[in-house]
Protein backbone atom coordinates (compact mmCIF):
# COMPACT_ATOMS: atom_id res chain seq x y z
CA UNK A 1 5.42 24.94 6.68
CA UNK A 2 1.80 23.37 6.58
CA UNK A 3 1.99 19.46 4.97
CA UNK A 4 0.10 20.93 1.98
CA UNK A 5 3.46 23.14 1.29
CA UNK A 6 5.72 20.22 2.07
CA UNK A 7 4.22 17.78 -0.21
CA UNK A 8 4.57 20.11 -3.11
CA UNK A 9 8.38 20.37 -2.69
CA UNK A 10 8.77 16.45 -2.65
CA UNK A 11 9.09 14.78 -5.59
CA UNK A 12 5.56 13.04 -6.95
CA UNK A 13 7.28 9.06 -7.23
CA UNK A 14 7.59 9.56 -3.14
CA UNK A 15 4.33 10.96 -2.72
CA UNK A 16 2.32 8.84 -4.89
CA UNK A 17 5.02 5.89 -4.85
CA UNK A 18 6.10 5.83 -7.85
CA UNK A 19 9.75 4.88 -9.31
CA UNK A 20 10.01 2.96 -5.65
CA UNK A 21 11.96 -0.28 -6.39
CA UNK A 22 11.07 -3.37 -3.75
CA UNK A 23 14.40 -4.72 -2.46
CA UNK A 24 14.59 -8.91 -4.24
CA UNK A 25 14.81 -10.33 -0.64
CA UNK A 26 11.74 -8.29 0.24
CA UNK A 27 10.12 -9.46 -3.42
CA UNK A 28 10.92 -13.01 -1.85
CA UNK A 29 9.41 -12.59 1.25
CA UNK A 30 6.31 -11.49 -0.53
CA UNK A 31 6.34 -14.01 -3.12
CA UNK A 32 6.85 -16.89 -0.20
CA UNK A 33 3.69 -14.92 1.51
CA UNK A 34 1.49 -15.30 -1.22
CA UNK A 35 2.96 -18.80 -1.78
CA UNK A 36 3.26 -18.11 -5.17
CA UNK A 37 4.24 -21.52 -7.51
CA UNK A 38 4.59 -23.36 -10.35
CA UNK A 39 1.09 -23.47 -11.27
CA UNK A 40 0.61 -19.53 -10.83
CA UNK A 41 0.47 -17.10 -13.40
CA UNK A 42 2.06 -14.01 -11.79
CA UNK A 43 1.35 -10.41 -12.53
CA UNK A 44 3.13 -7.37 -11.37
CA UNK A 45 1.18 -4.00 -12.21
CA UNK A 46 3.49 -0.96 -12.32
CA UNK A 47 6.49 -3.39 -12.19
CA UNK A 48 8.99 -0.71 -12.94
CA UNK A 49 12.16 -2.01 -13.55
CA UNK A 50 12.50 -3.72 -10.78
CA UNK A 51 13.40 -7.33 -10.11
CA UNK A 52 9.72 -9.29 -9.65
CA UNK A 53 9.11 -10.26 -12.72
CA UNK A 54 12.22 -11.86 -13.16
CA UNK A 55 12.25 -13.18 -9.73
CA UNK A 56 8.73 -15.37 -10.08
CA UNK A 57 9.79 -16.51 -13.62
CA UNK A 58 13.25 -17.85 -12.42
CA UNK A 59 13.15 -18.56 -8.73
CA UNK A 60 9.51 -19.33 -7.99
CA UNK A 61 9.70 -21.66 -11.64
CA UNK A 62 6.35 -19.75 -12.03
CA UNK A 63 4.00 -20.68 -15.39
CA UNK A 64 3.87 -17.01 -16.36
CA UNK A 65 5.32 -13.89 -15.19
CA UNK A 66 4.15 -10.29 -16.28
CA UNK A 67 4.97 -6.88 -15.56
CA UNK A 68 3.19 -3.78 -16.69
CA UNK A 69 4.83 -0.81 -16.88
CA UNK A 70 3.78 2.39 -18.21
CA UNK A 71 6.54 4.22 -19.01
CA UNK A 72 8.77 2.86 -22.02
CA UNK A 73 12.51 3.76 -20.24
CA UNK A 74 10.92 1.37 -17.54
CA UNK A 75 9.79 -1.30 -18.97
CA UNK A 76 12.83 -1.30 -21.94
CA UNK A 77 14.97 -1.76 -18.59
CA UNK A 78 12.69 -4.40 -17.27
CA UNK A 79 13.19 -6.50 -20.45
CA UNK A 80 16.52 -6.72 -20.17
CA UNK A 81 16.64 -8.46 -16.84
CA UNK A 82 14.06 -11.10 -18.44
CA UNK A 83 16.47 -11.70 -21.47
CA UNK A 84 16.28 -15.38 -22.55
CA UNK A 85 13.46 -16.31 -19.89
CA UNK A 86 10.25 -17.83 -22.25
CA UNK A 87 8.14 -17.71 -19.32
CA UNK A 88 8.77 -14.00 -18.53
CA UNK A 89 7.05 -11.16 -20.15
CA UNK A 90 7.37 -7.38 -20.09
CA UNK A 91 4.36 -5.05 -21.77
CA UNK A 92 4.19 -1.73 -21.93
CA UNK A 93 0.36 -0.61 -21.50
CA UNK A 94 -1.46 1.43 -18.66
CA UNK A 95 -2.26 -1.14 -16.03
CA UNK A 96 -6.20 0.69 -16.36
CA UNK A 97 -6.33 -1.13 -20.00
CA UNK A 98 -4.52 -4.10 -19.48
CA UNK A 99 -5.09 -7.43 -19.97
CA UNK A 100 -5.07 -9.69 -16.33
CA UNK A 101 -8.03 -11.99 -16.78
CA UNK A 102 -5.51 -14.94 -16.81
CA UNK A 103 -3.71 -14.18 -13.72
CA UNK A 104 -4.18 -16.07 -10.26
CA UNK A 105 -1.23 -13.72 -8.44
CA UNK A 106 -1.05 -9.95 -8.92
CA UNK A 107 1.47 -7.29 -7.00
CA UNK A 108 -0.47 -4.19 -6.74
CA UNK A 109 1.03 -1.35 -5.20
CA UNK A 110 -0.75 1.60 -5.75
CA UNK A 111 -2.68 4.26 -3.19
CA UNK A 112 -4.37 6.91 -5.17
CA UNK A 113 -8.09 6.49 -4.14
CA UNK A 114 -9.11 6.95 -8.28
CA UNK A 115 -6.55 4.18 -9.12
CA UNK A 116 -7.76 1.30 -6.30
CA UNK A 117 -10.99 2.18 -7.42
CA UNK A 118 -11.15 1.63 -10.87
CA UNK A 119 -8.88 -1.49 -10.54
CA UNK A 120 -10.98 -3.20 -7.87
CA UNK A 121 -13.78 -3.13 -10.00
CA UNK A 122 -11.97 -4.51 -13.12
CA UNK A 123 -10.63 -7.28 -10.60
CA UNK A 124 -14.22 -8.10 -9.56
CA UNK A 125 -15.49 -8.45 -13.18
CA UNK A 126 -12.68 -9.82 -14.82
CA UNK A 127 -10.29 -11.72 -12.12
CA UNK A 128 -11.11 -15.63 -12.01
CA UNK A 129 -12.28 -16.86 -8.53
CA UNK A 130 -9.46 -17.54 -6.12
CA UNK A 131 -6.93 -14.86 -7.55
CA UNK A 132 -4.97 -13.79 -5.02
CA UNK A 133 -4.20 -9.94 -5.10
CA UNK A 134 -1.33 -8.37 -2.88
CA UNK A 135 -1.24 -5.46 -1.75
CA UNK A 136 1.12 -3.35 0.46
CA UNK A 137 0.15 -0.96 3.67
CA UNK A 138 -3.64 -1.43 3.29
CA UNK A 139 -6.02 -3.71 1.83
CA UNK A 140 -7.84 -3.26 -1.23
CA UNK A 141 -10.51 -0.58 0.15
CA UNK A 142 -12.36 -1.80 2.63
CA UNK A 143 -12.15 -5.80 1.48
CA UNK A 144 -11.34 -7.74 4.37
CA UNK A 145 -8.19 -9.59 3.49
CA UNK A 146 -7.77 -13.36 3.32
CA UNK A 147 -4.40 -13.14 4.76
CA UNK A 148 -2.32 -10.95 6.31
CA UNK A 149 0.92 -10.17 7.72
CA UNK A 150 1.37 -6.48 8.36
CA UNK A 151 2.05 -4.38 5.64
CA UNK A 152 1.72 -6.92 3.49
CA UNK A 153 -2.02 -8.29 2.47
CA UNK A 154 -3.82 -10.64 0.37
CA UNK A 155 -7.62 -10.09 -0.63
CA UNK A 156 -8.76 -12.79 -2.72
CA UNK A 157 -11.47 -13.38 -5.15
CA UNK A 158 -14.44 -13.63 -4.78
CA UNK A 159 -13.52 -10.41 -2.12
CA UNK A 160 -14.90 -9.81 1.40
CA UNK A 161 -15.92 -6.46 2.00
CA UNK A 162 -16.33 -5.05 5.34
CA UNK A 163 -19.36 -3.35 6.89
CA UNK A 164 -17.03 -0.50 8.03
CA UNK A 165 -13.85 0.37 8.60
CA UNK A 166 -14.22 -0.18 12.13
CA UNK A 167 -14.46 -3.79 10.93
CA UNK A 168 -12.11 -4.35 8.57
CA UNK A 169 -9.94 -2.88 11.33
CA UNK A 170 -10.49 -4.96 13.95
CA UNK A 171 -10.71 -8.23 11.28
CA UNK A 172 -7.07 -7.24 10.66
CA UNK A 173 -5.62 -6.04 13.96
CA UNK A 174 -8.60 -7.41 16.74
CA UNK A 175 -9.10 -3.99 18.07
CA UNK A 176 -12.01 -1.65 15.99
CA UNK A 177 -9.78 1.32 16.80
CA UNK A 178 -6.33 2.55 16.22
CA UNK A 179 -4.51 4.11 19.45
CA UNK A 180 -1.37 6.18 18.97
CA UNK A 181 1.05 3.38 19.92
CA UNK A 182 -0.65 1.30 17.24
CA UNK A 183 -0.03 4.28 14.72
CA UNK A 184 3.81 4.16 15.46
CA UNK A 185 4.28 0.60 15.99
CA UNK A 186 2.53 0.24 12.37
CA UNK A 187 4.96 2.31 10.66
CA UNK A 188 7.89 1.37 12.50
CA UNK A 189 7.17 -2.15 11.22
CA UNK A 190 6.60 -1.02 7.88
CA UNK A 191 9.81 1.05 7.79
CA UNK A 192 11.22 -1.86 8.63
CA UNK A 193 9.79 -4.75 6.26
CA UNK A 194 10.50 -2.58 3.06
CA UNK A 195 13.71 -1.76 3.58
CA UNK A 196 14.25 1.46 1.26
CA UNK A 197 14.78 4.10 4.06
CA UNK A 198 18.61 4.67 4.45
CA UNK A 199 18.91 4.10 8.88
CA UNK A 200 19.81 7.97 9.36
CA UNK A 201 15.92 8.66 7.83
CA UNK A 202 13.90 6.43 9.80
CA UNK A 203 13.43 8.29 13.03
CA UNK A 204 12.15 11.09 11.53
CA UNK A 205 10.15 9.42 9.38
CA UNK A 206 8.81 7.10 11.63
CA UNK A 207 7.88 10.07 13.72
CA UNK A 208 5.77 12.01 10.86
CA UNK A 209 4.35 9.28 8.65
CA UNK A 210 2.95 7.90 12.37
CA UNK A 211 1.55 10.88 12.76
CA UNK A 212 -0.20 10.92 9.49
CA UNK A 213 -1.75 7.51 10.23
CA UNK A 214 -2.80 8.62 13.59
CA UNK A 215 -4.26 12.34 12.77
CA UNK A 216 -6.27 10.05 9.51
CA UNK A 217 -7.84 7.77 12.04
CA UNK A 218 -8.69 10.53 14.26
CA UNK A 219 -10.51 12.33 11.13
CA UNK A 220 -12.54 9.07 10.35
CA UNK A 221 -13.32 8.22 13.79
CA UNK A 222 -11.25 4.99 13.92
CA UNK A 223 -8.74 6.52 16.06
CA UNK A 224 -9.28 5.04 20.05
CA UNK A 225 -8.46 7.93 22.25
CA UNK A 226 -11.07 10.35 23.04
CA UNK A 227 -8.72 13.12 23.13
CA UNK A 228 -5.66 14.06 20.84
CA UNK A 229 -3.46 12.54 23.99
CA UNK A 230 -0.16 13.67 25.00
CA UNK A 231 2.36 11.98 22.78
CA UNK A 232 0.56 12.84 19.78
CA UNK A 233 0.97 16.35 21.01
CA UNK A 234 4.80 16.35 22.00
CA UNK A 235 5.62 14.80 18.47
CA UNK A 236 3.39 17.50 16.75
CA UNK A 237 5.62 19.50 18.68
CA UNK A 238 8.81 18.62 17.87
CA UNK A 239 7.67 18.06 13.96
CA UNK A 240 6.59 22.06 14.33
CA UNK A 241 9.69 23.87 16.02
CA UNK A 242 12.80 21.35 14.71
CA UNK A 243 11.60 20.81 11.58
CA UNK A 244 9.42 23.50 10.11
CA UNK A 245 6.55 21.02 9.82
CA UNK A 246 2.88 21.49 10.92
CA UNK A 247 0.25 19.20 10.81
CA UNK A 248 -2.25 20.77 12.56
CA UNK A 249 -4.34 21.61 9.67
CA UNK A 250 -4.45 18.28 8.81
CA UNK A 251 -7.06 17.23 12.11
CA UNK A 252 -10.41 18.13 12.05
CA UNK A 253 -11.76 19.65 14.95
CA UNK A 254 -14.47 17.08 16.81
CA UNK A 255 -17.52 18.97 15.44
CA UNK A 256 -16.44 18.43 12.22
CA UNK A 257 -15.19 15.23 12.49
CA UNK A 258 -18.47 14.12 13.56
CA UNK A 259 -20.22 15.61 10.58
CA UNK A 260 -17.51 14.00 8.60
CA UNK A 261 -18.14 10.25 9.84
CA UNK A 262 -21.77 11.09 9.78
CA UNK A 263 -21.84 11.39 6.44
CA UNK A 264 -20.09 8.43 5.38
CA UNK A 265 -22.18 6.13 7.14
CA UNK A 266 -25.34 7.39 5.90
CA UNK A 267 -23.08 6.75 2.52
């Protein structure tokens, strides 16, 4: 089974993240991260019907605290855990035509490219300076982040950006290139800090999802090996014959590669 098979059998909330609920102690660690406050006015876009909201309003004693949340089942369920909290606020609106001028926080988990896009240019026009914006796994696109503490990120207003991705890379990590032990280390740790993957799941998906990361860098010519090296190979491998998975489509071959990164620095 190629990845382009696999992903159509899982459900979309995994593959674009959706319906993906942020343990509260992990909310808190975030929240104490972004030293989020009294004075803040917290927003949570695509809050779900999780606990955030409800968390900044009553443990952080924040001045405001909104979630925005598409779907109506979701955000009728996020109400109710805000019941009787005047400083909490649940709206129902596409995060895309949303009101956030006011905010100086906002939780922003999303990763489809069209998405971050369109937001990070409503955040430049519209966010006041000094907003803080949090993000999860990544930066905004290639704005260098004013904090960080892997995979969680701040880029605030006015943003940064990065020549390259080479730079934004090593801004974040101190190396301009990602090496297969970075790859798995970087999942492992993210695995790890959000806390939704029951323990009998994380091998293997510590073992594919570093693979993605590493085959991606390879295709944009972040990745630091030369070579496709050995243990990308072996766990390739074992992804193929134990598990019906094959990734090989997924990495460009170095001609193309080179044509690819080509491109998007003459871009």
């Amino acid at each position: 089974m190629k990845i382009e098979e696999l992903l159509t059998f899982l459900p979309q909330s995994i593959v674009k993240g959706d319906d993906i609920v942020i343990p509260d102690n992990v909310i808190r660690r975030i929240f104490n991260f972004a030293s989020l406050g009294k004075k803040d006015i917290f927003y949570h876009l695509g809050c779900g019907d999780g606990n955030a909201v409800a968390i900044a309003a009553r443990e952080f004693n924040v001045k405001r605290s909104i979630g925005i949340e598409i779907k109506k089942s979701a955000a009728s369920t996020a109400r109710k855990k805000i019941a009787n909290v005047e400083n909490a606020e649940i709206v129902n609106a596409d995060i895309r035509r949303a009101s956030m001028s006011e905010a100086t926080i906002i939780l922003f988990w999303f990763t489809q490219n069209d998405i971050v896009q369109h937001m990070l240019n409503r955040f430049n026009k519209e966010l006041i300076d000094g907003c803080k914006v949090i993000t999860i796994w990544a930066p905004l696109d290639l704005i260098l982040p004013s904090k960080a503490d892997f995979p969680f990120f701040i880029c605030k207003k006015p943003f940064r950006q990065a020549r390259s991705m080479r730079d934004q890379i090593k801004a974040i990590y101190g190396t301009p290139c990602v090496d297969f032990t970075a790859s798995w280390l970087l999942t492992q740790k993210y695995i790890d800090a959000l806390e939704v993957l029951p323990v009998q799941y994380r091998r293997f998906v510590n073992i594919l999802q570093s693979m993605v990361v590493w085959i991606n860098a390879w295709n944009m010519g972040v990745a630091c090996e030369a070579e496709i090296p050995p243990p990308v190979e072996t766990y390739l491998g074992i992804l193929k014959n134990f598990f019906n998975i094959d990734l090989s489509s997924m990495i460009l071959n170095r001609k193309t590669q080179k044509t690819k990164v080509a491109k998007k620095r003459h871009l």
